[in-house]
C-alpha atoms as a PDB file:
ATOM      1  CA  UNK A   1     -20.359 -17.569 -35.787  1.00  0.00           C
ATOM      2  CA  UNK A   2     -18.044 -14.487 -34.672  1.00  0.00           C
ATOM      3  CA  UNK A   3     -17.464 -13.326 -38.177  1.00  0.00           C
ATOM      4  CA  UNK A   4     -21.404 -12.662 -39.492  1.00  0.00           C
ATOM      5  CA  UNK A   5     -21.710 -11.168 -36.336  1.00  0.00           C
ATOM      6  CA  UNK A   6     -19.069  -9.199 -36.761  1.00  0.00           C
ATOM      7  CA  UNK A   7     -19.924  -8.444 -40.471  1.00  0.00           C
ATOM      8  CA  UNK A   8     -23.754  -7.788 -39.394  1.00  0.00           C
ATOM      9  CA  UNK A   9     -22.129  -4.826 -36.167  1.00  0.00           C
ATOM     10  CA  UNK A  10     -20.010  -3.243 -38.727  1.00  0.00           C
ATOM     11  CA  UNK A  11     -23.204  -3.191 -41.338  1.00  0.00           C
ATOM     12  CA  UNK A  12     -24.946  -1.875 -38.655  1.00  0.00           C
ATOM     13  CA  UNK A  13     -22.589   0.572 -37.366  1.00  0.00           C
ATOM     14  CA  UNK A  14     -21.919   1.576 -40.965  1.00  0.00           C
ATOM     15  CA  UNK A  15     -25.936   3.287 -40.835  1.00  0.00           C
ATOM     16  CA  UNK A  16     -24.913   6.514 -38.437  1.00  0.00           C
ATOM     17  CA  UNK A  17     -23.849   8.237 -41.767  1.00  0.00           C
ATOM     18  CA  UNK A  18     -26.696   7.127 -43.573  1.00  0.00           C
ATOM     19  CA  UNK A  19     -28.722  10.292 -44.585  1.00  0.00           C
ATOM     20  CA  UNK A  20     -31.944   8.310 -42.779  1.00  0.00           C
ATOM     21  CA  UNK A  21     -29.829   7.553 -39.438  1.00  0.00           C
ATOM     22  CA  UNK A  22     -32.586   8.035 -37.133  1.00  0.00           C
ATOM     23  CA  UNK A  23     -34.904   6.112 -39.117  1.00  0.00           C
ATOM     24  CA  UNK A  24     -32.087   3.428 -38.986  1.00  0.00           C
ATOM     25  CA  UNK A  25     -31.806   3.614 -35.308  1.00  0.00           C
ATOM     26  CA  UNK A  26     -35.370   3.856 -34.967  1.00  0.00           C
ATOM     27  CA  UNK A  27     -35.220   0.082 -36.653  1.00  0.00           C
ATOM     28  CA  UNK A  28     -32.172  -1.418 -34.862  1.00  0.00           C
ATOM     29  CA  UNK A  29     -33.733  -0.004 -31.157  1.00  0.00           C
ATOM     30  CA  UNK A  30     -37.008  -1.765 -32.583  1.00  0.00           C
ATOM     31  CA  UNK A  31     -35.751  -5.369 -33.491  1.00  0.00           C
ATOM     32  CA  UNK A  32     -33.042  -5.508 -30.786  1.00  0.00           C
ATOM     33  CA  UNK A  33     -35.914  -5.346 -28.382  1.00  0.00           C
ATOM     34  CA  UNK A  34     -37.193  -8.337 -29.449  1.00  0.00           C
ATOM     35  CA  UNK A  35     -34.463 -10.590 -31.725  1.00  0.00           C
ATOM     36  CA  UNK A  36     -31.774  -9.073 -33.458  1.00  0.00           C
ATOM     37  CA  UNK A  37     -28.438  -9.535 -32.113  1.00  0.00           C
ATOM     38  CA  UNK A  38     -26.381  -6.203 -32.352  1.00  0.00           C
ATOM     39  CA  UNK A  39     -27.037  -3.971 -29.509  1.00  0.00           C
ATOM     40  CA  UNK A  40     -28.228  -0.359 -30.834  1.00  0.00           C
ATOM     41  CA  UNK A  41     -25.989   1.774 -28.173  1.00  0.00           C
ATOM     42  CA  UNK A  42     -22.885   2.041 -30.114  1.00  0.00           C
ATOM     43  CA  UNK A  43     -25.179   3.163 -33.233  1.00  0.00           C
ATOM     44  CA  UNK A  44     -27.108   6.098 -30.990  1.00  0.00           C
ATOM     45  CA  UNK A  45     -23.132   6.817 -29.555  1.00  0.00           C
ATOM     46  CA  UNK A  46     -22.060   7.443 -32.767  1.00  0.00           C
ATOM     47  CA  UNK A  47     -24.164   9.590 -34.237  1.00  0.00           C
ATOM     48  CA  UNK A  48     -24.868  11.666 -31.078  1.00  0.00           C
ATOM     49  CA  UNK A  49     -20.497  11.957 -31.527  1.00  0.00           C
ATOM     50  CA  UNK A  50     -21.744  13.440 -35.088  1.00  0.00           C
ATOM     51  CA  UNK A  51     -24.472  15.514 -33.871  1.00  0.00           C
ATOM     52  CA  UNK A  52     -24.349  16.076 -30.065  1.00  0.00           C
ATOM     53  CA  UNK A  53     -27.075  18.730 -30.288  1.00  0.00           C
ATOM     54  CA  UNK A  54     -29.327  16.323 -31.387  1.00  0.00           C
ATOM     55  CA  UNK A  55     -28.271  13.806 -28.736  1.00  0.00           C
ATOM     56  CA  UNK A  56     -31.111  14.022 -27.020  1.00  0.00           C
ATOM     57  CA  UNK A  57     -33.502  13.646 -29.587  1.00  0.00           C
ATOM     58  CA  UNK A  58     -31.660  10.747 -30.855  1.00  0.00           C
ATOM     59  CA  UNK A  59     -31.770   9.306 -27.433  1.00  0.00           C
ATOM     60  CA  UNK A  60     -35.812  10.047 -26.931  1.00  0.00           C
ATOM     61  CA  UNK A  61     -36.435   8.074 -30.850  1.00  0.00           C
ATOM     62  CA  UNK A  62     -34.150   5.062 -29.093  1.00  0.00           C
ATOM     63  CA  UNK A  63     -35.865   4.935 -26.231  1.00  0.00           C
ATOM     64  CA  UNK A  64     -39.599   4.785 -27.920  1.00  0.00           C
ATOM     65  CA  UNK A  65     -38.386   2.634 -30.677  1.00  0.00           C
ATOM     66  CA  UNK A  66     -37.033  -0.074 -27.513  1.00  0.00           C
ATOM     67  CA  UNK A  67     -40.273  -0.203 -25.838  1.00  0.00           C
ATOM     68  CA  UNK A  68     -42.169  -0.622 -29.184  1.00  0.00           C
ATOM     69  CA  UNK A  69     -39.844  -3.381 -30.133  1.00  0.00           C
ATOM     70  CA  UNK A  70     -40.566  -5.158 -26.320  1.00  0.00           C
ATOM     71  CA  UNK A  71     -44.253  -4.991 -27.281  1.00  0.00           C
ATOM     72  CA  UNK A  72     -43.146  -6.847 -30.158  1.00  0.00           C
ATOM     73  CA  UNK A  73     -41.426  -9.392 -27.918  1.00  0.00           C
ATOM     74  CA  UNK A  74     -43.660  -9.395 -25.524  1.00  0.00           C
ATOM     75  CA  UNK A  75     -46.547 -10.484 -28.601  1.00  0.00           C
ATOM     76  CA  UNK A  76     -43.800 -13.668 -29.758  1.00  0.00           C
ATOM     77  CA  UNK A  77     -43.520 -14.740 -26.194  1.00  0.00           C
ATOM     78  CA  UNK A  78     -47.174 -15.008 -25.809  1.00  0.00           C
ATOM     79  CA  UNK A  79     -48.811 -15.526 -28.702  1.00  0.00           C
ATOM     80  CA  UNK A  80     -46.586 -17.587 -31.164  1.00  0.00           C
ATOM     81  CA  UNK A  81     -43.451 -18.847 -28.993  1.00  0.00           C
ATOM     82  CA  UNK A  82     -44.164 -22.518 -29.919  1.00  0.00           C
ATOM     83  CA  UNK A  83     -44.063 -21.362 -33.674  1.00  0.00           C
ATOM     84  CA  UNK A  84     -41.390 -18.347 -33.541  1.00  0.00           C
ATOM     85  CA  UNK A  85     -40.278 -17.279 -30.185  1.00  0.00           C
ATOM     86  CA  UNK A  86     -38.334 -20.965 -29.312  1.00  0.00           C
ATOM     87  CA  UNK A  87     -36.867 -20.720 -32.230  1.00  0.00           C
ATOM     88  CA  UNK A  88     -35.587 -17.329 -31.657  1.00  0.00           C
ATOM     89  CA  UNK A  89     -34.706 -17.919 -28.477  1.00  0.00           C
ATOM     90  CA  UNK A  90     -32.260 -21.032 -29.857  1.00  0.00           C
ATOM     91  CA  UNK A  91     -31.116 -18.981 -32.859  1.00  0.00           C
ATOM     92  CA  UNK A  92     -29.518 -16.684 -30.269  1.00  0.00           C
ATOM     93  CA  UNK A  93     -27.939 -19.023 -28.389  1.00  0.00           C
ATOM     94  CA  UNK A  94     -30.569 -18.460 -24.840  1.00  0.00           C
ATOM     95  CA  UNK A  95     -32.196 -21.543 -24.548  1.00  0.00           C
ATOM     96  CA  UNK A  96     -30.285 -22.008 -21.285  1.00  0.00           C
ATOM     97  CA  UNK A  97     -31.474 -19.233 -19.694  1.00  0.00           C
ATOM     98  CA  UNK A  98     -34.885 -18.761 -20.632  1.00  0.00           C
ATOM     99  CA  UNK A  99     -36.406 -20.986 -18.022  1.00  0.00           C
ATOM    100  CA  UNK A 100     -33.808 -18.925 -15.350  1.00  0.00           C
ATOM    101  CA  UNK A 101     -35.664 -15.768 -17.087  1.00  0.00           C
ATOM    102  CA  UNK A 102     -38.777 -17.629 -16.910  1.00  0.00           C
ATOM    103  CA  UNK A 103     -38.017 -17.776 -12.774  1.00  0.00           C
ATOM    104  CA  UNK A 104     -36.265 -14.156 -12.660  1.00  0.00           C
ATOM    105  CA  UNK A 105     -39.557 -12.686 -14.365  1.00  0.00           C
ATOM    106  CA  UNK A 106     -42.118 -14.669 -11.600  1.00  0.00           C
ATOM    107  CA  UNK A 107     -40.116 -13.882  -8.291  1.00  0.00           C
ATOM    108  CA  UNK A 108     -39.155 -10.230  -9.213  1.00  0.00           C
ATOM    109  CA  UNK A 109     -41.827  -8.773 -11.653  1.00  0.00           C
ATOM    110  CA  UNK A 110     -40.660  -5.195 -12.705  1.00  0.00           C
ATOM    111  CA  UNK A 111     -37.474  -5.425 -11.061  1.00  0.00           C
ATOM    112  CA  UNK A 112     -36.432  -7.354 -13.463  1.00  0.00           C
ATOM    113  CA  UNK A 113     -37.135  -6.131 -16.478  1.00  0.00           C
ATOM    114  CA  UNK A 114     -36.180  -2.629 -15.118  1.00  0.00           C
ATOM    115  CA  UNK A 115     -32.244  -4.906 -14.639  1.00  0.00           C
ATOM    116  CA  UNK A 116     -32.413  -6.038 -17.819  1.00  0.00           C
ATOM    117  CA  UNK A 117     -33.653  -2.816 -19.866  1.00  0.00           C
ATOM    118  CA  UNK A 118     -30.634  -0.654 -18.191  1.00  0.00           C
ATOM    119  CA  UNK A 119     -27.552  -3.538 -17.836  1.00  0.00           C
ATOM    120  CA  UNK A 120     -26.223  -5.774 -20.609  1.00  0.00           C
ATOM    121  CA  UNK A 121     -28.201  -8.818 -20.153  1.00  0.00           C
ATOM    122  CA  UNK A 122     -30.226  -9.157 -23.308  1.00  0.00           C
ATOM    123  CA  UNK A 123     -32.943  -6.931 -23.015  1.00  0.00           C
ATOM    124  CA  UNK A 124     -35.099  -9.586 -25.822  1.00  0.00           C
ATOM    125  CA  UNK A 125     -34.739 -12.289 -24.043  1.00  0.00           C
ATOM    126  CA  UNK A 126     -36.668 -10.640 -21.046  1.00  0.00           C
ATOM    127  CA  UNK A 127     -39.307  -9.131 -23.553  1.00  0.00           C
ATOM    128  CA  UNK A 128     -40.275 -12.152 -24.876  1.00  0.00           C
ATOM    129  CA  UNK A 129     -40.103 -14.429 -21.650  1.00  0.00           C
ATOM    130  CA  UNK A 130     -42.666 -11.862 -20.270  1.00  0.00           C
ATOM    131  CA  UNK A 131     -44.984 -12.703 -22.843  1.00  0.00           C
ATOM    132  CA  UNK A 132     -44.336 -16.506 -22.443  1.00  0.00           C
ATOM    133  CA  UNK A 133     -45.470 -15.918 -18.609  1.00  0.00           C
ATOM    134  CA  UNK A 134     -47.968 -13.846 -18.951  1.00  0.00           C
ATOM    135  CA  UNK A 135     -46.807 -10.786 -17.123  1.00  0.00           C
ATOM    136  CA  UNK A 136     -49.116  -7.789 -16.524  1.00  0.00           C
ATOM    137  CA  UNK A 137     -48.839  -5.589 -19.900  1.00  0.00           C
ATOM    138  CA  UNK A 138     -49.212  -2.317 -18.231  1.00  0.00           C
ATOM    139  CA  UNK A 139     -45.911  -2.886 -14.906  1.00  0.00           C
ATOM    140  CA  UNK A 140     -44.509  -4.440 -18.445  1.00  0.00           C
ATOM    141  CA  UNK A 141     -44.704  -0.946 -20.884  1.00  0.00           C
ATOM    142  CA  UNK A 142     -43.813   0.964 -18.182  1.00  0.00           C
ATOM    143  CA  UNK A 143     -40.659  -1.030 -16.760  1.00  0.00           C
ATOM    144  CA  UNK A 144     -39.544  -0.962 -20.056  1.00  0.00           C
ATOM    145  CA  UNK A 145     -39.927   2.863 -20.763  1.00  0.00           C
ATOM    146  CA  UNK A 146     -38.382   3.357 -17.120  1.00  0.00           C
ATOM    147  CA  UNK A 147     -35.224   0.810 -18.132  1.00  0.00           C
ATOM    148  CA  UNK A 148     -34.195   2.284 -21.856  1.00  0.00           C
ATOM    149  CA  UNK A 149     -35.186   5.672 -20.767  1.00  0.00           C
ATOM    150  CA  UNK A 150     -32.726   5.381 -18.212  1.00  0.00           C
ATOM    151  CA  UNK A 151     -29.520   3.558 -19.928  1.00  0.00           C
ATOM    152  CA  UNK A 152     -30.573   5.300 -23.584  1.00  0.00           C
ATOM    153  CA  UNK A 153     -31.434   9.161 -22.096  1.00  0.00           C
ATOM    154  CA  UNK A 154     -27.745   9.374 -20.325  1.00  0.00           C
ATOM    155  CA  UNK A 155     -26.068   8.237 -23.749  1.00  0.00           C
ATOM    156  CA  UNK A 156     -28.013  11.654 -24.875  1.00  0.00           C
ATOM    157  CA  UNK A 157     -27.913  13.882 -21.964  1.00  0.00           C
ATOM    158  CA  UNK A 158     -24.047  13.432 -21.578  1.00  0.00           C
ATOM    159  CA  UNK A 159     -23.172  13.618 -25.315  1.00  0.00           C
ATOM    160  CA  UNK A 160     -25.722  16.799 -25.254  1.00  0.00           C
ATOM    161  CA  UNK A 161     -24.011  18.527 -22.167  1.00  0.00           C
ATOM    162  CA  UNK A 162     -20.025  17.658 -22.935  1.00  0.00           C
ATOM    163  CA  UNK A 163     -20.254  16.961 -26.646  1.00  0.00           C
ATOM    164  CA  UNK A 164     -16.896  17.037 -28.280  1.00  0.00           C
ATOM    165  CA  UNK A 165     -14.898  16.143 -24.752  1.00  0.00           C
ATOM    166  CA  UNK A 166     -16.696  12.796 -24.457  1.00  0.00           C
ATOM    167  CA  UNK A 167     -15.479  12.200 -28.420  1.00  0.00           C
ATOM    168  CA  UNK A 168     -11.569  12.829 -26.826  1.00  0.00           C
ATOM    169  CA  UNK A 169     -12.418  10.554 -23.984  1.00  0.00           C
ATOM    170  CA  UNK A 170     -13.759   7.672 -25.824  1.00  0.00           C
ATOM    171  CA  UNK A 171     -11.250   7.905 -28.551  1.00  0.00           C
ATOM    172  CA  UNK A 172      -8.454   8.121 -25.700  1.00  0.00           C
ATOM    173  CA  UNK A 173     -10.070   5.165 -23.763  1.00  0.00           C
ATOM    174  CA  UNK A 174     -11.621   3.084 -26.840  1.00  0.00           C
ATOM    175  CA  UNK A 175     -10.092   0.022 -26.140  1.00  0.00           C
ATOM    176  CA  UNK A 176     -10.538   0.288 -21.843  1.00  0.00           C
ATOM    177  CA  UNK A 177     -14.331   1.038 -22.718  1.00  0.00           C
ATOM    178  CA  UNK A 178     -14.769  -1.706 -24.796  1.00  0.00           C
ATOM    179  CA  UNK A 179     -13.045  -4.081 -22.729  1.00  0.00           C
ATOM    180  CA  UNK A 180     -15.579  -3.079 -19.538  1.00  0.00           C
ATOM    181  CA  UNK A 181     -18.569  -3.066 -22.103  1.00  0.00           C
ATOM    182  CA  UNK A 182     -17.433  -6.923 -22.532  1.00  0.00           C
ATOM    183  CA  UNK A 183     -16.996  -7.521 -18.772  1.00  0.00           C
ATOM    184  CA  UNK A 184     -20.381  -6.152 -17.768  1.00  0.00           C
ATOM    185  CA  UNK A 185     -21.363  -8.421 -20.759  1.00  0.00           C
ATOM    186  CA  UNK A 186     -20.123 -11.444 -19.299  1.00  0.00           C
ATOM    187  CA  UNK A 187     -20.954 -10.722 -16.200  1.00  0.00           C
ATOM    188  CA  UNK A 188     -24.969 -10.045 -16.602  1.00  0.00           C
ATOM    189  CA  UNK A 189     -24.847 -13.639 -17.994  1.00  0.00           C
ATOM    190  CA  UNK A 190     -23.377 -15.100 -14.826  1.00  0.00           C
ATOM    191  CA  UNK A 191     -25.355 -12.910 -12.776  1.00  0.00           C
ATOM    192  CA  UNK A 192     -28.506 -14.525 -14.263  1.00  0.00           C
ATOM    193  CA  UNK A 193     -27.189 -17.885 -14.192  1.00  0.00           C
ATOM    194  CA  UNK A 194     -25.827 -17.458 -10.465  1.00  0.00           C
ATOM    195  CA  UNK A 195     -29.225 -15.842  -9.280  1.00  0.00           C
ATOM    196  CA  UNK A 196     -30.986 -19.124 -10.397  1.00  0.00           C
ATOM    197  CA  UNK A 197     -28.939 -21.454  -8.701  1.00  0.00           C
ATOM    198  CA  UNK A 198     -28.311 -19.529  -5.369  1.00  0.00           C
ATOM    199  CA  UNK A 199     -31.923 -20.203  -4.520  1.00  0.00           C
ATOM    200  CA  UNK A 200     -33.361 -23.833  -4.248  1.00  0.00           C
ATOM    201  CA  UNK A 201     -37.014 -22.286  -4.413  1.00  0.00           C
ATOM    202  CA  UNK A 202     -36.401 -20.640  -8.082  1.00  0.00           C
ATOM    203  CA  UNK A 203     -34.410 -23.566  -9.267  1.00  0.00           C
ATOM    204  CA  UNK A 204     -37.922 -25.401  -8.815  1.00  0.00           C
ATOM    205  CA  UNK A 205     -39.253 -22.524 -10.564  1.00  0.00           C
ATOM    206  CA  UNK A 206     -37.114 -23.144 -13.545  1.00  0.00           C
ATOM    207  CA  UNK A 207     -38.036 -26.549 -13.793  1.00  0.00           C
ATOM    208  CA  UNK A 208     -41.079 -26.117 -13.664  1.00  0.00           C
ATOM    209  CA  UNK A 209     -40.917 -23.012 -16.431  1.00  0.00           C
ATOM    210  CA  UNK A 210     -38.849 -25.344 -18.075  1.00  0.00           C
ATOM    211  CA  UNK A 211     -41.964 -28.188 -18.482  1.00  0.00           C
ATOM    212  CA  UNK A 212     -44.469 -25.793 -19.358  1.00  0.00           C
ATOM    213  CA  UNK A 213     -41.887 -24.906 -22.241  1.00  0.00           C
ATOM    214  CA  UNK A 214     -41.654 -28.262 -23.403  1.00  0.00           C
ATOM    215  CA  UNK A 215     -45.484 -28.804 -23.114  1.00  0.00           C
END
């Protein structure tokens, strides 16, 4: 399983020198949003390390490429998750915590996709659980703008402001970043997975999201 992931991140990565890079980016921010695997932010850090003036455009394209994709999410979860979206969910290994996402969604609304836009807990797997539950589109759009706006727009503003410095840093640090990029990984999964079971009331939640899902 590790190596086509790892073949499909370094295909991926492989598209900042691609003469269409921000179309590519455009793409990856798109489909990440709502079922491909490989998280876009190394792809927008590496070619705002090519072109730091145009960090902040790359950033903006990221950021309205996300939210497009959640739409897209959002549209799987509720219209065709039966047909496409369960199997998507198993495909990336989530089925566990899509009825705790099902509960997270119903208890805390836009707080929670506003956690998952902006931290590493898969951003799809919230896009297309709001769909399942029928969340409000509009708190939706806009949680979602707020969240990759936020983690996307300081990729761009810092590689904008300090440009070549933040190259020496990361290339000083590479394997200390990635390392905490894997922690925080980790750790968004067992922050979701805690959450769920610290509270008996959303444990009955997940249950019950958890019937409607096999219904």
């Amino acid at each position: 399983m590790m190596k086509p992931l790892r073949s499909l991140y370094d295909w991926t990565m492989e598209k900042a020198a691609h003469p269409h890079a921000v179309w590519w980016l455009a793409f990856f921010c798109f489909v990440e949003s709502s079922f491909f695997p490989i998280p876009p932010h190394p792809l927008l850090g590496l070619m705002c390390l090519a072109e730091p003036k145009k960090a902040i455009r790359f950033a903006i394209v990221a950021t309205l490429s996300s939210v497009a994709g959640a739409l897209l999410g959002y549209a799987i979860g509720w219209g065709v998750y039966d047909t496409i979206g369960k199997q998507l969910i198993d495909l990336l290994g989530l089925t566990q915590s899509f009825p705790v996402a099902a509960c997270y969604l119903r208890e805390y609304d836009v707080e929670a996709i506003l956690v998952a836009g902006a931290t590493p807990v898969p951003f799809k797997l919230l896009t297309i659980t709001a769909g399942f539950i029928e969340m409000a589109l509009l708190p939706f759009i806009l949680a979602s703008l707020a969240a990759r706006a936020l983690i996307f727009m300081t990729v761009g503003i810092l590689f904008r402001v300090f440009g070549a410095p933040i190259k020496r840093v990361i290339d000083k640090y590479l394997g200390t970043v990635t390392t905490v990029f894997i922690l925080l990984v980790v750790g968004g999964f067992i922050a979701l997975t805690q959450f769920s079971s610290s509270d008996d009331e959303i444990a009955d939640k997940c249950e019950s999201a958890t019937e409607v899902q096999a219904s």
